[in-house]
C-alpha atoms as a PDB file:
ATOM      1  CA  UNK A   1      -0.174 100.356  15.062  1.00  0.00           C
ATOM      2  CA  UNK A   2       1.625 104.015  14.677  1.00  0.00           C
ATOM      3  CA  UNK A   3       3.125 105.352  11.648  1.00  0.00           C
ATOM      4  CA  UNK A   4       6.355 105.016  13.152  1.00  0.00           C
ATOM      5  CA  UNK A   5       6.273 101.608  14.117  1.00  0.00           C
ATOM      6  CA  UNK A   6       5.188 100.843  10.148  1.00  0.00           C
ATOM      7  CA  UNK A   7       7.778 102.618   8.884  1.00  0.00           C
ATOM      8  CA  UNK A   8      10.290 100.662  11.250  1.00  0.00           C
ATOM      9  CA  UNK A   9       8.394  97.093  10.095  1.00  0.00           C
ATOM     10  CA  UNK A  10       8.993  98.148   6.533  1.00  0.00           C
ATOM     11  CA  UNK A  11      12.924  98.125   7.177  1.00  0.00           C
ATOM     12  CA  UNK A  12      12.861  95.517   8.895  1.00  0.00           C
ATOM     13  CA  UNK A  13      11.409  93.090   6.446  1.00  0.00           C
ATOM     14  CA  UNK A  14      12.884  94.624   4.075  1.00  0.00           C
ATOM     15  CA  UNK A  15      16.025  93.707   5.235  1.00  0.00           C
ATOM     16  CA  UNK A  16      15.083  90.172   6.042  1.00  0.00           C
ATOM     17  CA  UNK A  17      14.158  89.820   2.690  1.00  0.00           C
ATOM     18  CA  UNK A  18      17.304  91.116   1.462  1.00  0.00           C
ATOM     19  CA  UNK A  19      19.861  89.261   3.834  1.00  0.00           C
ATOM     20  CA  UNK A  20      17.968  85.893   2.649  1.00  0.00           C
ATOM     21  CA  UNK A  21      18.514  86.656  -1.049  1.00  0.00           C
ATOM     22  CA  UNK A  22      22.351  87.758  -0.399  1.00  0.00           C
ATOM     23  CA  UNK A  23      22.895  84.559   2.228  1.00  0.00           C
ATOM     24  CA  UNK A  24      21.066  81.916  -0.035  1.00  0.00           C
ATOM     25  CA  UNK A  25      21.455  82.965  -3.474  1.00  0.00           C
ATOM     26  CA  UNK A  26      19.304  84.743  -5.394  1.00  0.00           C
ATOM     27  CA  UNK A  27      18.701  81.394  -7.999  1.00  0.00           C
ATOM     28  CA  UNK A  28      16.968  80.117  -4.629  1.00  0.00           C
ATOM     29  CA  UNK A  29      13.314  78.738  -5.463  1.00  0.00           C
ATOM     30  CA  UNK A  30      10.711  79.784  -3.235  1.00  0.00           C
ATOM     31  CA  UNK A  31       7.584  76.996  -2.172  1.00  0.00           C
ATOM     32  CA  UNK A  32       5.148  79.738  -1.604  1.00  0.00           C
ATOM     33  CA  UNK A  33       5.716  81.738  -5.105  1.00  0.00           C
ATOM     34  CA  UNK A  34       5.434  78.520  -7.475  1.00  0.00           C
ATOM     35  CA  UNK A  35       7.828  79.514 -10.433  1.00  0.00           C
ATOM     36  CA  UNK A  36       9.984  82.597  -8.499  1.00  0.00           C
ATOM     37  CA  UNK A  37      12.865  82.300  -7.510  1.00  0.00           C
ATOM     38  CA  UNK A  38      14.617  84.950  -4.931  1.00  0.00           C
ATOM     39  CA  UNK A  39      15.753  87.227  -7.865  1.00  0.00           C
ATOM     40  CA  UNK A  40      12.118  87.098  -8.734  1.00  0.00           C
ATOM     41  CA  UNK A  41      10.668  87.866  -5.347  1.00  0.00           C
ATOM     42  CA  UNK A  42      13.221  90.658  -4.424  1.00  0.00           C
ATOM     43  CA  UNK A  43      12.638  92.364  -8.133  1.00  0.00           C
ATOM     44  CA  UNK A  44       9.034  92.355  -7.404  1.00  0.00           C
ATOM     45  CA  UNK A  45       9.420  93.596  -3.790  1.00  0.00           C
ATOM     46  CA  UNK A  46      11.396  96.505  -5.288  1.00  0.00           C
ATOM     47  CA  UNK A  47       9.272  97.060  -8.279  1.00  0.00           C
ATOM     48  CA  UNK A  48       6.488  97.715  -5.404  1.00  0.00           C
ATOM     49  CA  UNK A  49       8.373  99.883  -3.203  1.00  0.00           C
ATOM     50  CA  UNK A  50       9.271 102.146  -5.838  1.00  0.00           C
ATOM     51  CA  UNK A  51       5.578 102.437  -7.343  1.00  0.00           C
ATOM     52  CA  UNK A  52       4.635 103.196  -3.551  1.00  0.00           C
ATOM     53  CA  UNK A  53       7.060 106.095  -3.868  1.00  0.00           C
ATOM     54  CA  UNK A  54       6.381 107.931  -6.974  1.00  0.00           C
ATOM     55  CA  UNK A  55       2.575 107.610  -5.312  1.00  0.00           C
ATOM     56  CA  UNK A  56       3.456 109.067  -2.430  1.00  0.00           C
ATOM     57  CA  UNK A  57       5.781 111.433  -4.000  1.00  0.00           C
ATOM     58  CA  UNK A  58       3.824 112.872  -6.730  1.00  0.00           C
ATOM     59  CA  UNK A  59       0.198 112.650  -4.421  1.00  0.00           C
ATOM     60  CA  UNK A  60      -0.891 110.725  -7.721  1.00  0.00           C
ATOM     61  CA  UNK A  61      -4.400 110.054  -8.304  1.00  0.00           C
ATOM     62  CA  UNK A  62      -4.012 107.355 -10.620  1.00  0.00           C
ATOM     63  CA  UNK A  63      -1.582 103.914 -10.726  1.00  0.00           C
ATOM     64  CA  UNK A  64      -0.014 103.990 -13.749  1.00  0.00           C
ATOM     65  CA  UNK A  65       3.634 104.613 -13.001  1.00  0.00           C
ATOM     66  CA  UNK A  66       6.185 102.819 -15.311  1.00  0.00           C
ATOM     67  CA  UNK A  67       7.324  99.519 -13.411  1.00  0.00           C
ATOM     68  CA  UNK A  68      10.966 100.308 -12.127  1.00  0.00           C
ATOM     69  CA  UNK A  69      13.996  98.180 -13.977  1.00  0.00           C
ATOM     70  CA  UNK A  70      15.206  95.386 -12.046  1.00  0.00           C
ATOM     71  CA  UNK A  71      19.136  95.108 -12.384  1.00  0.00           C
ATOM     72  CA  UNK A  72      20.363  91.553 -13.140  1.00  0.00           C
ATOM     73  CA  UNK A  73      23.266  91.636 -10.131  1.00  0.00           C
ATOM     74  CA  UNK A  74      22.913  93.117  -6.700  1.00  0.00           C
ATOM     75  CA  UNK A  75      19.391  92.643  -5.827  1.00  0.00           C
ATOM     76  CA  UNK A  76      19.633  92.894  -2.140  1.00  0.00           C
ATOM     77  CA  UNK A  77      21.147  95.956  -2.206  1.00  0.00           C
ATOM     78  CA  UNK A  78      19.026  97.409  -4.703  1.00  0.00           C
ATOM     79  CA  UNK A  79      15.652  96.344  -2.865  1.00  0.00           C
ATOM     80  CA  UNK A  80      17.166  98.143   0.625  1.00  0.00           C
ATOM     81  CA  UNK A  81      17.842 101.165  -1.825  1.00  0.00           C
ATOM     82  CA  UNK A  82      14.462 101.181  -2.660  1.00  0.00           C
ATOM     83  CA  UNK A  83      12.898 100.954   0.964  1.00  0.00           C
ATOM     84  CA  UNK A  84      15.268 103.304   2.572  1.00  0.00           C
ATOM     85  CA  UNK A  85      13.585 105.801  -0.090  1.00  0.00           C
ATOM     86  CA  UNK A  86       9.925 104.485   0.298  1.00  0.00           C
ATOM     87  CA  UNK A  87      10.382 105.487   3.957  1.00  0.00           C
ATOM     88  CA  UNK A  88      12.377 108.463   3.707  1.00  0.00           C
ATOM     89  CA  UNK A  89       9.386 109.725   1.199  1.00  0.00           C
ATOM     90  CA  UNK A  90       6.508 108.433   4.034  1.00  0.00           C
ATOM     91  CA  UNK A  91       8.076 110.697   6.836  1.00  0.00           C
ATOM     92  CA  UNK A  92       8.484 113.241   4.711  1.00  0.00           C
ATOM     93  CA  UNK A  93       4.832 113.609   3.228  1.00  0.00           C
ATOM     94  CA  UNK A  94       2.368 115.529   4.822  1.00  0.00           C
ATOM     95  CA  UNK A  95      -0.269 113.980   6.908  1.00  0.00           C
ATOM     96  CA  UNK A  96      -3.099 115.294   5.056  1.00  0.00           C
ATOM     97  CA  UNK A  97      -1.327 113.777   1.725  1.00  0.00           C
ATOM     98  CA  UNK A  98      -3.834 113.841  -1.090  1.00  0.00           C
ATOM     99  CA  UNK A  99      -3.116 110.537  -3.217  1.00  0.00           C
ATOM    100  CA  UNK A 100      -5.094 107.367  -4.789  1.00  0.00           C
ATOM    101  CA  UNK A 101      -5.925 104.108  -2.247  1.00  0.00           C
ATOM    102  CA  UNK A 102      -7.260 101.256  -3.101  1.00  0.00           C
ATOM    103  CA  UNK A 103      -8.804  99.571  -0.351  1.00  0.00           C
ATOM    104  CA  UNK A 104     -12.359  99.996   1.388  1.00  0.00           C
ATOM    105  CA  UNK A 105     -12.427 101.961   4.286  1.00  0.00           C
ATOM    106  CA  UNK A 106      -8.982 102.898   4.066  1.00  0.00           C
ATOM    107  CA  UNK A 107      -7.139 105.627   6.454  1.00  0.00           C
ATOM    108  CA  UNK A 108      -5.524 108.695   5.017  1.00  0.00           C
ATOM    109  CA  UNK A 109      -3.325 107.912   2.184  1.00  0.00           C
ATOM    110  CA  UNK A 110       0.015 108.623   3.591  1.00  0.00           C
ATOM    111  CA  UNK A 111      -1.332 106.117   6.428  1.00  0.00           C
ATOM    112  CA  UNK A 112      -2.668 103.504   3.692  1.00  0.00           C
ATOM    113  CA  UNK A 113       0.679 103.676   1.796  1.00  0.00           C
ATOM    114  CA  UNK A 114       2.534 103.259   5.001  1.00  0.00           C
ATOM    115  CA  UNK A 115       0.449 100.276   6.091  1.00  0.00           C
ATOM    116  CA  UNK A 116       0.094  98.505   2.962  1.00  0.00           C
ATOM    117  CA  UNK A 117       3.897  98.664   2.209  1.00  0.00           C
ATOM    118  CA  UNK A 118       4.583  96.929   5.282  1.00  0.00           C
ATOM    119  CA  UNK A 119       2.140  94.019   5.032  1.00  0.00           C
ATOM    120  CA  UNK A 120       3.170  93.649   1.686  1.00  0.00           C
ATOM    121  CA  UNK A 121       7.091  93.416   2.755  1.00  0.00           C
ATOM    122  CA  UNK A 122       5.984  91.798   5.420  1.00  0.00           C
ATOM    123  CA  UNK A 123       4.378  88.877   3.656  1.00  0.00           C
ATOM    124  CA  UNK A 124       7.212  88.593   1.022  1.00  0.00           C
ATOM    125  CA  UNK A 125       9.650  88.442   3.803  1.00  0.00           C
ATOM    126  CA  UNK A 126       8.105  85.256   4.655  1.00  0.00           C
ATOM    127  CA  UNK A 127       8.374  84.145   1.835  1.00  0.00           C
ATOM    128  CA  UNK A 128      11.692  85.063   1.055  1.00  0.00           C
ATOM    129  CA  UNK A 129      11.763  82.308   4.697  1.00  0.00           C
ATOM    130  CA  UNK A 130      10.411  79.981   2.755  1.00  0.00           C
ATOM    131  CA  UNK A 131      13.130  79.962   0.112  1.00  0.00           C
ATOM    132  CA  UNK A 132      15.625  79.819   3.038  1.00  0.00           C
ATOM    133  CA  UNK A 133      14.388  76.615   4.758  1.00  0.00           C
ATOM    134  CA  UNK A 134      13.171  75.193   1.752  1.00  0.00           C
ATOM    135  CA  UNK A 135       9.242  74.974   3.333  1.00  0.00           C
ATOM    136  CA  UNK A 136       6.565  77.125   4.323  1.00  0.00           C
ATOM    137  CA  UNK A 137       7.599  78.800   8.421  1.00  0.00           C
ATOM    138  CA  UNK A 138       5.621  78.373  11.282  1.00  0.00           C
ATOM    139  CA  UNK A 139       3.690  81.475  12.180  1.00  0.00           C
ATOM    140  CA  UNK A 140       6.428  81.057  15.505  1.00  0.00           C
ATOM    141  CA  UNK A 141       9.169  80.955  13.256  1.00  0.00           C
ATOM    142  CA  UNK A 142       8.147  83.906  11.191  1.00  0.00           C
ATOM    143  CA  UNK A 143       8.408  86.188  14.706  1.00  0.00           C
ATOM    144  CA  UNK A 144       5.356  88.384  13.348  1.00  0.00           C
ATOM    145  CA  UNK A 145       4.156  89.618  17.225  1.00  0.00           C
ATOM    146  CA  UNK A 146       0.289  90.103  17.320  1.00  0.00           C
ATOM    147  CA  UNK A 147       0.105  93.452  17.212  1.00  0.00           C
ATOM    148  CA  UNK A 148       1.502  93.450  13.193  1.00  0.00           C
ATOM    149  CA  UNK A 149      -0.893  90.525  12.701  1.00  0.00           C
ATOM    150  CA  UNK A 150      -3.626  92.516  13.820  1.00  0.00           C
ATOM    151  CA  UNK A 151      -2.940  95.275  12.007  1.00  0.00           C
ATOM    152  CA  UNK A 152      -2.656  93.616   8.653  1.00  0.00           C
ATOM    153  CA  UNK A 153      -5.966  91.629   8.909  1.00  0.00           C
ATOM    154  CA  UNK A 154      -7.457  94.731   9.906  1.00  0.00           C
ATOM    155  CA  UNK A 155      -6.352  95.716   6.508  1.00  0.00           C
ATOM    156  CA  UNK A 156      -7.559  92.194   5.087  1.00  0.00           C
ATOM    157  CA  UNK A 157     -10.923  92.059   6.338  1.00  0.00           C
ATOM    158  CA  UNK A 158     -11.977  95.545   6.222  1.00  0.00           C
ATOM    159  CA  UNK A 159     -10.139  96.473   3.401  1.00  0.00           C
ATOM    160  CA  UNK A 160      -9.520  94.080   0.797  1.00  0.00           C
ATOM    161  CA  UNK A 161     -12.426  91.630   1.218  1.00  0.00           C
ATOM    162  CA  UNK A 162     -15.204  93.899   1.282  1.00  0.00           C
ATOM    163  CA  UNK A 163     -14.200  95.736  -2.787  1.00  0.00           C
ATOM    164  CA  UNK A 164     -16.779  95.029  -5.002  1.00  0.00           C
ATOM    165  CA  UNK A 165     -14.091  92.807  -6.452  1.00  0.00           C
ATOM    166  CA  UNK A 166     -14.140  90.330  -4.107  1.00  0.00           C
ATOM    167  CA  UNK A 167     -14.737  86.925  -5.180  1.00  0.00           C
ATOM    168  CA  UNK A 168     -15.640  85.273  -2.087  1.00  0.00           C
ATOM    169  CA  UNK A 169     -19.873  85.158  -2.514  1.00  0.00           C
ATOM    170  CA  UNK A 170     -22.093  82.422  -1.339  1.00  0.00           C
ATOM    171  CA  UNK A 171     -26.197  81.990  -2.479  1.00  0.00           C
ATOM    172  CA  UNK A 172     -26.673  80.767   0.258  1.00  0.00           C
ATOM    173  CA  UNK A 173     -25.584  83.713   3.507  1.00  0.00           C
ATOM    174  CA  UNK A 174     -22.764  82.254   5.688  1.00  0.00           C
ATOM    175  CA  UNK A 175     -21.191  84.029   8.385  1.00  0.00           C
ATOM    176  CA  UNK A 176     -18.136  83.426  10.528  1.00  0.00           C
ATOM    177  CA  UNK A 177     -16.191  84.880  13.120  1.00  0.00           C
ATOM    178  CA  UNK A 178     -12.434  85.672  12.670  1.00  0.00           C
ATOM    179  CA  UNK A 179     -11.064  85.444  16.314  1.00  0.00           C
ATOM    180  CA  UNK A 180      -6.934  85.488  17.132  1.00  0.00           C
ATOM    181  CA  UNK A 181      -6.567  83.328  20.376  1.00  0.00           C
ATOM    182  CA  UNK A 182      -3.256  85.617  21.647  1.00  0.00           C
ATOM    183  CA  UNK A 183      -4.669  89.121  21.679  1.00  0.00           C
ATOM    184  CA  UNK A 184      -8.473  90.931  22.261  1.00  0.00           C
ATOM    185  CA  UNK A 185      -9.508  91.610  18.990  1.00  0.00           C
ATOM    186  CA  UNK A 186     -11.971  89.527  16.363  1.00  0.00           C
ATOM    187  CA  UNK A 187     -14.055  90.192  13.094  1.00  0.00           C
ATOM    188  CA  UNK A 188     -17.056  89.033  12.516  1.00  0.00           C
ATOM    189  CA  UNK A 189     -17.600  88.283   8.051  1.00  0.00           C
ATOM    190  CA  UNK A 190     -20.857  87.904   6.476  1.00  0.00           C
ATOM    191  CA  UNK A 191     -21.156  86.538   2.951  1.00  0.00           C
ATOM    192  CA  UNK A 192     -23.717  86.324   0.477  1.00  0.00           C
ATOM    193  CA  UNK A 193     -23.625  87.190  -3.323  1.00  0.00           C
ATOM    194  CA  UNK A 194     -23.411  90.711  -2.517  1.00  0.00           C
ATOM    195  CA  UNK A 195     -19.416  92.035  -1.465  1.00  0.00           C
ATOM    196  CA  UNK A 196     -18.669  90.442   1.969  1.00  0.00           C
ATOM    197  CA  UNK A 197     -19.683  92.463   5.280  1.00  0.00           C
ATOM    198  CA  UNK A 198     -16.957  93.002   7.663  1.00  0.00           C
ATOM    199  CA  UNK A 199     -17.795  94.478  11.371  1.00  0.00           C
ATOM    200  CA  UNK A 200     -14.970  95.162  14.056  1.00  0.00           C
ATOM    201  CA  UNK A 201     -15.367  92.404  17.529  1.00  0.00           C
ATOM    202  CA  UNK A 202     -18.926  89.456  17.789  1.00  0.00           C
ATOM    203  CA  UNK A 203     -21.327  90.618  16.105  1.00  0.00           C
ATOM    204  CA  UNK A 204     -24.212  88.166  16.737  1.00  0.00           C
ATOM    205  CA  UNK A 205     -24.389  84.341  16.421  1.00  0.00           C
ATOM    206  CA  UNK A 206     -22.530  83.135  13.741  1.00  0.00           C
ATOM    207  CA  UNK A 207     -22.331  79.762  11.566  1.00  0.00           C
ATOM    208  CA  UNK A 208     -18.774  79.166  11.861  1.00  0.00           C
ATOM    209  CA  UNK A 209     -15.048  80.180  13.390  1.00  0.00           C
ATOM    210  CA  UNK A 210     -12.033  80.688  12.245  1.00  0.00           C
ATOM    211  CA  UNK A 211      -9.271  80.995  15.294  1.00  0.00           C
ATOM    212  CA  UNK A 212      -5.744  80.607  15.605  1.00  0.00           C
ATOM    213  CA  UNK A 213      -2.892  82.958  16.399  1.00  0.00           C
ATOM    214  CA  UNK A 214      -3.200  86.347  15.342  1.00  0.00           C
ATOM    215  CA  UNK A 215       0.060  85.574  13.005  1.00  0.00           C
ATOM    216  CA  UNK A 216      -1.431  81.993  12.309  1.00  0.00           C
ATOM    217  CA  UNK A 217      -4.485  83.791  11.048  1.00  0.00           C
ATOM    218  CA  UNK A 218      -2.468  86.949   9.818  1.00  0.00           C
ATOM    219  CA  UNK A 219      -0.298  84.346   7.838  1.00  0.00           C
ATOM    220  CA  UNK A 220      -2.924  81.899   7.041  1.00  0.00           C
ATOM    221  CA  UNK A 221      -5.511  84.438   5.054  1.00  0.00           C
ATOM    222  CA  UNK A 222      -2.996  84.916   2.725  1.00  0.00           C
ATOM    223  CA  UNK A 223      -2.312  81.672   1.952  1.00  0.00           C
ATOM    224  CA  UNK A 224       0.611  81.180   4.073  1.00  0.00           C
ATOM    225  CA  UNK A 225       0.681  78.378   6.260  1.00  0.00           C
ATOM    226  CA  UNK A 226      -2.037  75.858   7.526  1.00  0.00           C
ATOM    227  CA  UNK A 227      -2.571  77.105  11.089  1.00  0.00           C
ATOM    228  CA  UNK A 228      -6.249  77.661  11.370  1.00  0.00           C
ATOM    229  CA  UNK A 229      -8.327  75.882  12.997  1.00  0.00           C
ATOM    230  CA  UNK A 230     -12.334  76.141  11.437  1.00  0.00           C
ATOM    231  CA  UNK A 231     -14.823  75.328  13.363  1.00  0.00           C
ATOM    232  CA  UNK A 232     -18.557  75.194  11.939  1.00  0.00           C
ATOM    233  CA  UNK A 233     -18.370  75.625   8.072  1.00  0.00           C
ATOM    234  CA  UNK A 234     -15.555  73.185   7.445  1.00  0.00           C
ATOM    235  CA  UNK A 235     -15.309  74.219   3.580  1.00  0.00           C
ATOM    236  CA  UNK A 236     -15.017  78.030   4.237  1.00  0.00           C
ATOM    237  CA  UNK A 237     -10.784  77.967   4.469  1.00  0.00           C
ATOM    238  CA  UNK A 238     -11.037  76.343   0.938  1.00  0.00           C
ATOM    239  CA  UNK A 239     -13.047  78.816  -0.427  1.00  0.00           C
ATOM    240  CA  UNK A 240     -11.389  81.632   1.113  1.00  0.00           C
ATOM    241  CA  UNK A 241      -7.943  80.272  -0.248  1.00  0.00           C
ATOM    242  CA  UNK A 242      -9.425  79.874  -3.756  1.00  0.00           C
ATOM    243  CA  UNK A 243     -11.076  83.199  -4.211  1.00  0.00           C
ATOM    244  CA  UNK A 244      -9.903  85.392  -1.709  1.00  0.00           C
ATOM    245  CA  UNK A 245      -6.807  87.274  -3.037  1.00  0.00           C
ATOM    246  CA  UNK A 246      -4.528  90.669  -2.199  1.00  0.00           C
ATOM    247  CA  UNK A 247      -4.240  92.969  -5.238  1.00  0.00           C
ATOM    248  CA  UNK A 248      -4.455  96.557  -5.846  1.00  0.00           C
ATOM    249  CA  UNK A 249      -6.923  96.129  -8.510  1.00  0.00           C
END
């Protein structure tokens, strides 16, 4: 996925997000955030967007920027605020931008703020869709096409799960293919009680499968939605949804 199209995503989500917290309410609960409510997920959402900025911004090397204050009226509009700036300050950096990531194998920062900002809009936006109809979406009903999935578990897999953080260790080695059924791309995961190994397409035989949409699986590895089907190690998608998480540190 381009830099453009990222950029785009982030507005678009963005205003998902927002139009669901003006349309609903912003008192709205929200299933897949136990304890937020829309308020809640929008302040957060904007809190984010403007700690992207003042990375991007400032080409910071560390992540300590003061959390932004969230105003008690006129979230929505104060969230697109945020993301029309957040994307205003990613077309304007330069592409060899010098700031902090925090991912393995990450791309060039300006490229790892632009991509992470949109999965992480992305994934709230569903959630905001959640607090709308009350339930978790279908992937179908979320509209994420393929090529966004792909993208952001590219960015899961090879970013995220192999940090010497990760929690997701076996003693005994497991492996297991990540394989979207809508689009030519897979992952194939090792694990053992060293970080998790991640290699691009089938790499070898391996003990077990996980395979659904590329947004099922996009949606899914976040703990979003129960659209995976797991073939071979039936207690891996437990395991992955107790230890595997999304955080900058």
């Amino acid at each position: 996925m381009d830099f453009a199209r990222r950029l785009t995503g982030i507005q678009a989500a963005t205003a998902e997000l927002a139009a669901t917290v003006d349309e609903v309410g912003p008192s709205a609960s929200v299933p897949t955030c136990p304890g937020w409510t829309l308020a809640d997920l929008a302040g957060h959402q904007g809190q984010v967007h403007r700690w992207a900025t003042a990375m991007v911004q400032h080409a910071r090397t560390d992540f300590d920027v003061e959390p932004a204050p969230v105003p008690t009226d006129n979230v929505g509009a104060w969230l697109r605020s945020g993301a029309d700036t957040l994307v205003q300050t990613l077309a304007a950096a330069p592409e060899d931008l010098q700031a902090a990531v925090f991912v393995k194998n990450a791309p060039p920062p300006r490229e790892f703020w632009a991509r992470r900002q949109l999965h992480e809009t992305t994934i709230h936006a569903v959630d905001a869709l959640a607090g709308r109809l009350g339930k978790m979406p279908t992937a179908k009903q979320t509209g994420i096409d393929p090529e966004l999935a792909v993208d952001g578990l590219t960015e899961l897999l090879t970013g995220f799960l192999p940090r010497r953080s990760s929690q997701l260790r076996s003693d005994d080695p497991v492996s297991f293919l990540v394989a979207p059924t809508d689009i030519d791309a897979a992952w194939t995961v090792r694990v053992s009680t060293d970080p998790p190994q991640v290699s691009a397409g089938t790499d070898g035989n391996t003990d077990g499968v996980l395979a659904g949409t590329a947004a099922a699986l996009y949606l899914g590895l976040r703990n979003r939605g129960d659209e995976i089907s797991v073939t071979g190690v039936p207690e891996l998608l437990g395991e992955w949804r107790e230890k595997v998480r999304v955080s900058w540190n």
